[in-house]
N, C-alpha and C. Protein backbone atom coordinates (compact mmCIF):
# COMPACT_ATOMS: atom_id res chain seq x y z
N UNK A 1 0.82 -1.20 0.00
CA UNK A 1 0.00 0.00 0.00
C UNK A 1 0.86 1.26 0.00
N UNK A 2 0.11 1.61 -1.18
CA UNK A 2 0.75 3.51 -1.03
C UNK A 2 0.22 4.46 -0.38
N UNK A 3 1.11 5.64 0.35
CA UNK A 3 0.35 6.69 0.87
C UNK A 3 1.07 7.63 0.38
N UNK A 4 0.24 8.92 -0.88
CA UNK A 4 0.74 10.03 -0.82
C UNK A 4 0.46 11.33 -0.42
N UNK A 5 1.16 12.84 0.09
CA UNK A 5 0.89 13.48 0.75
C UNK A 5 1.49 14.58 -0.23
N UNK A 6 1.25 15.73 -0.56
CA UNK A 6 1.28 16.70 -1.09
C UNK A 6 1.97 17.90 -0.32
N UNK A 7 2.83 18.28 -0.24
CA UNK A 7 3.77 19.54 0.72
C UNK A 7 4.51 20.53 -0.24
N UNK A 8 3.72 21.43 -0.40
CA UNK A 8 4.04 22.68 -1.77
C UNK A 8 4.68 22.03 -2.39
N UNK A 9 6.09 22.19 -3.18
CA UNK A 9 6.17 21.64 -4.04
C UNK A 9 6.41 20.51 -4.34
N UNK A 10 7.09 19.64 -3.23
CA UNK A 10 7.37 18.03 -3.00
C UNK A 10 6.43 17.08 -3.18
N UNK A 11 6.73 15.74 -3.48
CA UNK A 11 5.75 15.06 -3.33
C UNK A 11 6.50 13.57 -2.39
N UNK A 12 5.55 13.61 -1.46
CA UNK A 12 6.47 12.18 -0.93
C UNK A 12 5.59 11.32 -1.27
N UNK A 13 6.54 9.88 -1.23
CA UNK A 13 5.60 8.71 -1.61
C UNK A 13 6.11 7.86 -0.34
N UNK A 14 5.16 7.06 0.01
CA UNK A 14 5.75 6.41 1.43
C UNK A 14 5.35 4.65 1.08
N UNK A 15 6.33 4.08 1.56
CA UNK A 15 5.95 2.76 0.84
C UNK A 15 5.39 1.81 2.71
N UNK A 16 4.57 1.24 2.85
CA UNK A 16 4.25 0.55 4.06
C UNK A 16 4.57 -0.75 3.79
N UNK A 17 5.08 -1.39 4.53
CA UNK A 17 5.42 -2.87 4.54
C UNK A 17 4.85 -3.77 5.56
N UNK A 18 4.01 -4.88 5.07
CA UNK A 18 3.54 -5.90 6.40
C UNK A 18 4.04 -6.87 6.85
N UNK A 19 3.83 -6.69 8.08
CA UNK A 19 5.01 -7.67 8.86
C UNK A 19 4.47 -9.29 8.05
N UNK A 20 5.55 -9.82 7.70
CA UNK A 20 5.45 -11.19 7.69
C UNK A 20 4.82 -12.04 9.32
N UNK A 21 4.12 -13.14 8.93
CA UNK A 21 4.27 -14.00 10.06
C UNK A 21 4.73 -15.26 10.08
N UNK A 22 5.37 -15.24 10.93
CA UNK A 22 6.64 -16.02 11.27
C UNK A 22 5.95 -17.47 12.04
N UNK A 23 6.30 -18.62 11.35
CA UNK A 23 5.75 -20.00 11.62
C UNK A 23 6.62 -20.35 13.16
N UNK A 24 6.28 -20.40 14.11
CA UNK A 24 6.93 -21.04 15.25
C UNK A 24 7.69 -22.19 15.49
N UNK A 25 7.11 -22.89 14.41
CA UNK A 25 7.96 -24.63 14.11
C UNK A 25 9.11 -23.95 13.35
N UNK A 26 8.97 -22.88 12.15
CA UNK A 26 10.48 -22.50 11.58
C UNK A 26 11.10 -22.08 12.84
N UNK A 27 10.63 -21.04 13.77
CA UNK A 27 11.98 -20.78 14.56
C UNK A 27 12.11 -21.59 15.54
N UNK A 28 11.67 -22.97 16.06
CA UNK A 28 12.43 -23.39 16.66
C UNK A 28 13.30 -24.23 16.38
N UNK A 29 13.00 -25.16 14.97
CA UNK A 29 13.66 -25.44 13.59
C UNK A 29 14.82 -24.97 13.96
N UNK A 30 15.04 -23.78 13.67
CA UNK A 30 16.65 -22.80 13.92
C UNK A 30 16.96 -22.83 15.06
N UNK A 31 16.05 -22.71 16.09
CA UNK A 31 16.93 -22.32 17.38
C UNK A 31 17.90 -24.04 17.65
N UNK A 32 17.10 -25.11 17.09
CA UNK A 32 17.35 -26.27 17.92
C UNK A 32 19.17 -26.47 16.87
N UNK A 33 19.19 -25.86 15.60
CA UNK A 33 20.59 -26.60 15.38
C UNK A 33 21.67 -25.46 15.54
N UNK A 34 21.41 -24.27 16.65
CA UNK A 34 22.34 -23.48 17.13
C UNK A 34 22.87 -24.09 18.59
N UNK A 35 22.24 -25.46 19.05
CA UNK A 35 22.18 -26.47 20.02
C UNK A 35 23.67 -27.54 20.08
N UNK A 36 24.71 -27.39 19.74
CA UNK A 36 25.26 -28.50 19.06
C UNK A 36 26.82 -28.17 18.94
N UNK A 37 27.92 -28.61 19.86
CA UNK A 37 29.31 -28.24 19.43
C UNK A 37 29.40 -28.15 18.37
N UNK A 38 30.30 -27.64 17.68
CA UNK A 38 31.14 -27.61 16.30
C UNK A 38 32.29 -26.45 15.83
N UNK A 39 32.82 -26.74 15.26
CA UNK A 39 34.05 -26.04 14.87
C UNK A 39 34.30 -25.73 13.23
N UNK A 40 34.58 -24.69 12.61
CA UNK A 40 34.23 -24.64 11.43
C UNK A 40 35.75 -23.31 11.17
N UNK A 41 36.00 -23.14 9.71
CA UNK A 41 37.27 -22.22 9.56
C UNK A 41 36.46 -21.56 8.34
N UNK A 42 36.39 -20.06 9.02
CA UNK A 42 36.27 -18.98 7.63
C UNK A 42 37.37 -18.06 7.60
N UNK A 43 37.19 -17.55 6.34
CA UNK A 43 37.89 -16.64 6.30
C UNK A 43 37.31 -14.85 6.19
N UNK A 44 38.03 -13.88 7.14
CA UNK A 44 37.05 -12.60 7.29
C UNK A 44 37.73 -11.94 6.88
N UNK A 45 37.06 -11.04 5.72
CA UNK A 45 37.74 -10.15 5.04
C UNK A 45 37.71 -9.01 6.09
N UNK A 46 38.78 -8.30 6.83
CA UNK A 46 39.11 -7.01 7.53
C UNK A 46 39.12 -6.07 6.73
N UNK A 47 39.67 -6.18 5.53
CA UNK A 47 39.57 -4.69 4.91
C UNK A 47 38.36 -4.09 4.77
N UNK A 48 37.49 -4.74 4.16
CA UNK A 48 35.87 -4.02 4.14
C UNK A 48 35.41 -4.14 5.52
N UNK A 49 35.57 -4.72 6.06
CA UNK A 49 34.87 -4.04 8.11
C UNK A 49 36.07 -2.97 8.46
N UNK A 50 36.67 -2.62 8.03
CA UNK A 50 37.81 -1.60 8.27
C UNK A 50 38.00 -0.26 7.56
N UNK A 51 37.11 -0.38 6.47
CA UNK A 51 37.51 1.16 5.55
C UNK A 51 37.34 1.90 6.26
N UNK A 52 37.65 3.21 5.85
CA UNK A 52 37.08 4.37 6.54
C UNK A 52 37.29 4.67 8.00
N UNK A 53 38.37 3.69 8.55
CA UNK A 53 38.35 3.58 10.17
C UNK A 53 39.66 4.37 10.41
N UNK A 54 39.61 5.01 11.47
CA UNK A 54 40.76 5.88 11.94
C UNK A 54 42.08 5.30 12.01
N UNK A 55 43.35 5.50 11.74
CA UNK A 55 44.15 4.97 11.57
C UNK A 55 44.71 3.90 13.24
N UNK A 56 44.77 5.19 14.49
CA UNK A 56 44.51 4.49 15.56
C UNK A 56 43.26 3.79 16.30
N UNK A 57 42.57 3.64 15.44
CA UNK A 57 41.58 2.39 15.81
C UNK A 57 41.29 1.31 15.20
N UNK A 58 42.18 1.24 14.32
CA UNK A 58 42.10 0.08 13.38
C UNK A 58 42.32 -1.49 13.86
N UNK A 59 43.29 -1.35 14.81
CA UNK A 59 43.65 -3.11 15.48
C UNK A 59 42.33 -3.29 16.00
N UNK A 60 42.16 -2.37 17.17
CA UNK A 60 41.16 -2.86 18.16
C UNK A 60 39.74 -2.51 17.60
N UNK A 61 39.27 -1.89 16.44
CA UNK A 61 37.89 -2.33 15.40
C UNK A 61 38.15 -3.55 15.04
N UNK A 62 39.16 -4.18 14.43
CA UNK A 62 39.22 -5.48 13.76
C UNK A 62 38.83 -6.68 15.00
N UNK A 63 39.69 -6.28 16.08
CA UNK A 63 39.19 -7.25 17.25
C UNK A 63 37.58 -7.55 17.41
N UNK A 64 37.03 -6.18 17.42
CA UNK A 64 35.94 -6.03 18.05
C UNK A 64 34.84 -6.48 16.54
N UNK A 65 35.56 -6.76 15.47
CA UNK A 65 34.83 -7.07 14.06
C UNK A 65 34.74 -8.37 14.54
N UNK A 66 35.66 -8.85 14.51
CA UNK A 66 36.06 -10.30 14.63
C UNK A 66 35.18 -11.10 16.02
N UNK A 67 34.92 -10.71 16.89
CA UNK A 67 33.95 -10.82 18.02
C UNK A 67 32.58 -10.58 17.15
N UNK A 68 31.91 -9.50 16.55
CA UNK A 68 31.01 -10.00 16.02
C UNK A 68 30.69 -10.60 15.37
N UNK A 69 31.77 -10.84 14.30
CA UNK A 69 31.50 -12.25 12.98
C UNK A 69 31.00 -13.31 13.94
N UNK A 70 32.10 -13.53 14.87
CA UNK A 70 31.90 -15.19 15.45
C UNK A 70 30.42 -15.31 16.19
N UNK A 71 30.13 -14.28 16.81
CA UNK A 71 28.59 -14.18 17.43
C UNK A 71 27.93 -14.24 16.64
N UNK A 72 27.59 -14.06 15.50
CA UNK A 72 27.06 -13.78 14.08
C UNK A 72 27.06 -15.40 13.66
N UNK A 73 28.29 -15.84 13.67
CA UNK A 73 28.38 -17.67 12.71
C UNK A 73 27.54 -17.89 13.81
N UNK A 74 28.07 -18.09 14.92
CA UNK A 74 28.14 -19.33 15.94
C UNK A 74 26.81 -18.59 16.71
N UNK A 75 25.87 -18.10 17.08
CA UNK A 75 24.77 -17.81 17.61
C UNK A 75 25.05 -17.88 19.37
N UNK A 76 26.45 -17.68 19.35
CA UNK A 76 27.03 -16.93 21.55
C UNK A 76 27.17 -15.76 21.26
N UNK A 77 27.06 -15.65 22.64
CA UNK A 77 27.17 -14.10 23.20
C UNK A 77 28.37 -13.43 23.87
N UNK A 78 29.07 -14.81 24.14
CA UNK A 78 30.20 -15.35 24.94
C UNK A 78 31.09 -15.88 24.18
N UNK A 79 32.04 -14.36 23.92
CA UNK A 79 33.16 -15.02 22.18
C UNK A 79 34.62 -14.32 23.09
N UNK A 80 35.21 -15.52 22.77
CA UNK A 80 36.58 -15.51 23.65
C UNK A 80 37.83 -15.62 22.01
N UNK A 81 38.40 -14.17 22.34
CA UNK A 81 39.44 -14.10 21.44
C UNK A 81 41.00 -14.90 21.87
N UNK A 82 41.50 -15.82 21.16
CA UNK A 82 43.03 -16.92 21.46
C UNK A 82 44.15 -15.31 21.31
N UNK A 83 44.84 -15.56 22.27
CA UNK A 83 46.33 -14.73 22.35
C UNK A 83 46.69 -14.74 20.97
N UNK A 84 46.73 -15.92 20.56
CA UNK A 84 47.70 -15.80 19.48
C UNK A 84 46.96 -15.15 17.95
N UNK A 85 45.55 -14.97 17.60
CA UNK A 85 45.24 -14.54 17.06
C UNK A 85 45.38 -12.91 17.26
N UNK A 86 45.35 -12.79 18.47
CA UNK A 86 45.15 -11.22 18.81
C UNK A 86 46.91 -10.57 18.21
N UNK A 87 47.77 -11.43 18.90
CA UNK A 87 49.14 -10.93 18.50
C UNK A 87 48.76 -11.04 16.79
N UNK A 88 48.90 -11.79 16.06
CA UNK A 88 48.64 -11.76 14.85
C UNK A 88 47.86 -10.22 14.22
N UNK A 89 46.84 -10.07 14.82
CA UNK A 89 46.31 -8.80 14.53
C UNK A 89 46.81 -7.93 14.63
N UNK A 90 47.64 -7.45 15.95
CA UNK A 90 48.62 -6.36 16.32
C UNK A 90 49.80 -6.61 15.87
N UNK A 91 50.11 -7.62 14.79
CA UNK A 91 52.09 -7.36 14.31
C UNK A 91 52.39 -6.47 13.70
N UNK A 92 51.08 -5.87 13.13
CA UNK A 92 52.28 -5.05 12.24
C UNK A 92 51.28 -3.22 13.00
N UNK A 93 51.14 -3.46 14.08
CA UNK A 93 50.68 -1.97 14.91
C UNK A 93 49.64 -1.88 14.87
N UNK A 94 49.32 -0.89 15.29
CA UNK A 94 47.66 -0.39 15.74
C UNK A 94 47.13 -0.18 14.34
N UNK A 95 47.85 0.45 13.17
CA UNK A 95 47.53 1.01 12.01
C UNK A 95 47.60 0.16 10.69
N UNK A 96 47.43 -1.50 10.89
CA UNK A 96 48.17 -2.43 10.07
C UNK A 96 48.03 -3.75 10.32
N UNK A 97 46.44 -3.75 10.66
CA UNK A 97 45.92 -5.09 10.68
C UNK A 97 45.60 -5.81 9.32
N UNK A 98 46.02 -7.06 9.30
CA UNK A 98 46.29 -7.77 7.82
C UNK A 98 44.55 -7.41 7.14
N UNK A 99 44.58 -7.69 6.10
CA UNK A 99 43.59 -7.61 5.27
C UNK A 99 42.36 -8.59 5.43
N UNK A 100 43.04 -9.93 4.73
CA UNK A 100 42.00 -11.04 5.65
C UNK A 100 42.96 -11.99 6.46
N UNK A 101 41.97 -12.54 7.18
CA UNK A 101 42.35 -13.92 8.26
C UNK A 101 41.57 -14.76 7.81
N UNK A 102 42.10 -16.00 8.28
CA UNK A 102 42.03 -16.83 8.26
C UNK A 102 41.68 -17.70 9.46
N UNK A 103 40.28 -18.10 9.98
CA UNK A 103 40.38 -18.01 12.22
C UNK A 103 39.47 -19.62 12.12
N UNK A 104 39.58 -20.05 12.68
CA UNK A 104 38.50 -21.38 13.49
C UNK A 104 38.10 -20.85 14.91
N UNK A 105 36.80 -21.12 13.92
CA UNK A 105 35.78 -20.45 15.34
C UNK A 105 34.87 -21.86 15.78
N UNK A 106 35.08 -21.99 17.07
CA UNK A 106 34.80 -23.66 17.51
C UNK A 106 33.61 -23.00 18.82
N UNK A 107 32.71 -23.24 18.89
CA UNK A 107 31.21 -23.39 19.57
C UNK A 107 31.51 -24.99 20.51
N UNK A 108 31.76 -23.88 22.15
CA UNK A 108 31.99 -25.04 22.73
C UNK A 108 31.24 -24.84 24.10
N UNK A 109 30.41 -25.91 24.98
CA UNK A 109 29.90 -26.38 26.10
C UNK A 109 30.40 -25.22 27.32
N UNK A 110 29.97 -24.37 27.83
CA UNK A 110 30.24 -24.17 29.27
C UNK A 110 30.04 -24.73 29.91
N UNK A 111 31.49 -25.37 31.06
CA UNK A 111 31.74 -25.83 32.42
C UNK A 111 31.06 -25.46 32.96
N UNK A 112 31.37 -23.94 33.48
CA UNK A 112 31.18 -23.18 34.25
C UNK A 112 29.73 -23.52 34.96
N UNK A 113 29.34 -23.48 36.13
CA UNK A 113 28.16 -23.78 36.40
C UNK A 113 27.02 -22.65 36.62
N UNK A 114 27.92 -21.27 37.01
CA UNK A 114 26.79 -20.12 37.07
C UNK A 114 26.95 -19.50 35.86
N UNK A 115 27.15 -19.98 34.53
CA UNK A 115 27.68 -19.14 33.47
C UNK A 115 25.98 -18.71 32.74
N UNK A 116 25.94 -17.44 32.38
CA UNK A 116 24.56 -16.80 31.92
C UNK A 116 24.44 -17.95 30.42
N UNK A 117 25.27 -18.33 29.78
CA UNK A 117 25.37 -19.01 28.62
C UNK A 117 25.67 -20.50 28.72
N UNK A 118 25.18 -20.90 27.66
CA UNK A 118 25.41 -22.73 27.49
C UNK A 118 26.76 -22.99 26.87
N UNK A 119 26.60 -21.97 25.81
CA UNK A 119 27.69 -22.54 24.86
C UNK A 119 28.46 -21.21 24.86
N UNK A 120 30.14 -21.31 24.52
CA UNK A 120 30.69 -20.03 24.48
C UNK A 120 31.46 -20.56 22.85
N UNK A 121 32.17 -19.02 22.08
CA UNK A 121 32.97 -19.24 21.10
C UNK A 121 34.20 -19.13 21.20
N UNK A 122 34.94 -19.76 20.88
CA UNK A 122 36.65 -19.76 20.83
C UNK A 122 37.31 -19.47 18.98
N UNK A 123 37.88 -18.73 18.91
CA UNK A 123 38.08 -17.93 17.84
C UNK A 123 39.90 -18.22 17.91
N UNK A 124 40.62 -18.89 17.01
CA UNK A 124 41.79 -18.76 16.84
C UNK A 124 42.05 -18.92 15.64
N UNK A 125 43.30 -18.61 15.58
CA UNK A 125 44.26 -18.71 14.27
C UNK A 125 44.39 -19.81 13.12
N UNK A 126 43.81 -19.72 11.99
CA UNK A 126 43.66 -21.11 11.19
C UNK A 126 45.07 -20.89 10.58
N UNK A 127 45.62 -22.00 10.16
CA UNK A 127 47.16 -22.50 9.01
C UNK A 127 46.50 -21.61 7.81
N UNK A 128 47.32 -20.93 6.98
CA UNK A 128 46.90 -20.76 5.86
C UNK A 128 47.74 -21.59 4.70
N UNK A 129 46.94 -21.97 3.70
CA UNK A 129 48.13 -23.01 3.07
C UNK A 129 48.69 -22.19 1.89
N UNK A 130 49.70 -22.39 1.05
CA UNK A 130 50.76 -21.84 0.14
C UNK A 130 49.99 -20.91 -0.66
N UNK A 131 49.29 -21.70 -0.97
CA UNK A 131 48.54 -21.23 -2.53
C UNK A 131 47.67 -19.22 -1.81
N UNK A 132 47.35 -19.56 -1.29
CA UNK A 132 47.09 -18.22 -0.18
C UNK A 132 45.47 -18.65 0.09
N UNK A 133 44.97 -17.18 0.18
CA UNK A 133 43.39 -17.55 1.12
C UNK A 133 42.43 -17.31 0.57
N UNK A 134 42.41 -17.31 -1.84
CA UNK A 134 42.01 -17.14 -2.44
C UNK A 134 41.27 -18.92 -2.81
N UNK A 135 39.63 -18.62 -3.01
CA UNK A 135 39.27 -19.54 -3.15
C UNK A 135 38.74 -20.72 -1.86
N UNK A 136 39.04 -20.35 -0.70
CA UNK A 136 38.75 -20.99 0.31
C UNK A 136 37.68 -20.55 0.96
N UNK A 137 36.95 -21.52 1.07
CA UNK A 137 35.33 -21.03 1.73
C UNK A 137 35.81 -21.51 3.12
N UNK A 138 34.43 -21.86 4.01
CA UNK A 138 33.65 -21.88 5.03
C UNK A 138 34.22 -23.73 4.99
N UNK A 139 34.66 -23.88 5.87
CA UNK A 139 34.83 -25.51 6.22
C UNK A 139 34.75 -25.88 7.53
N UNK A 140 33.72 -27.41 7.45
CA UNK A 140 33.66 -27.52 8.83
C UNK A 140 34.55 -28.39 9.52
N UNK A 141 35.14 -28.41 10.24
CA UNK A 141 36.22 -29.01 11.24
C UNK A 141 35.69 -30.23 11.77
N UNK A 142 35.67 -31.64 11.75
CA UNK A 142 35.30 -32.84 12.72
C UNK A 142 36.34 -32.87 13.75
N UNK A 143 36.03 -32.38 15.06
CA UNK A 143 36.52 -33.06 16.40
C UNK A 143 37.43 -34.16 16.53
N UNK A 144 38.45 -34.37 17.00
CA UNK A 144 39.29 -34.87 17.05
C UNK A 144 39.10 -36.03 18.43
N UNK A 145 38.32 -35.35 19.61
CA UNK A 145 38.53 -35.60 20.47
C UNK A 145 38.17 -37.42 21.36
């Protein structure tokens, strides 16, 4: 449905949109396979979550990018960045975080017994292999354990 309104010389046009309704079996459908360890390796392009960003805020935006991707894959709230990825981010300074990474982000069980969350994310450093990080999708990791 259209609504238009006339204001001297303008004309606005306003577009209304209706809410969809949303089947309850689809969302619990979804909620139930955000239920489930797993470990998976993407790769996040930093440069486009990074344009336009101040030169001294560039490491610690990418950190704070990288915390939302993984909340974003992995459906926690509770995303724990590995040392060694973080050094990786900061080698070459505050002003000179690599372009893309390469991270395994693994969705794992809280111990913890008063923890507000079930599951937390662990985010580290994936191998990159020779050929470089062209062409490599989304892969899921089988457990070792």
């Amino acid at each position: 449905p259209l609504s238009v309104s006339r204001r001297s010389s303008t004309l606005k046009v306003r577009v209304r949109r209706r809410r969809r309704s949303v089947d309850k079996e689809k969302m619990s459908e979804k909620k139930g396979r955000k239920e489930e360890v797993v470990t998976r390796e993407y790769t996040i392009n930093l440069h486009r979550r990074l344009h336009s960003c101040t030169f001294k805020k560039k490491a610690p935006k990418a950190i704070k990018e990288i915390r939302k991707f993984a909340e974003k894959a992995m459906g926690t709230k509770d995303v724990r960045v590995d040392v060694k990825l973080n050094k990786q981010i900061w080698s070459r300074g505050i002003r000179g975080p690599p372009r893309r990474i390469r991270v395994r982000v693994a969705r794992k069980r809280n111990d913890d017994e008063d923890a507000k969350e079930e599951f937390f994310s662990l985010v580290t450093v994936a191998e990159i292999p020779a050929e470089g990080l062209s062409g490599l999708g989304t892969k899921v990791i089988e457990e070792e354990d």
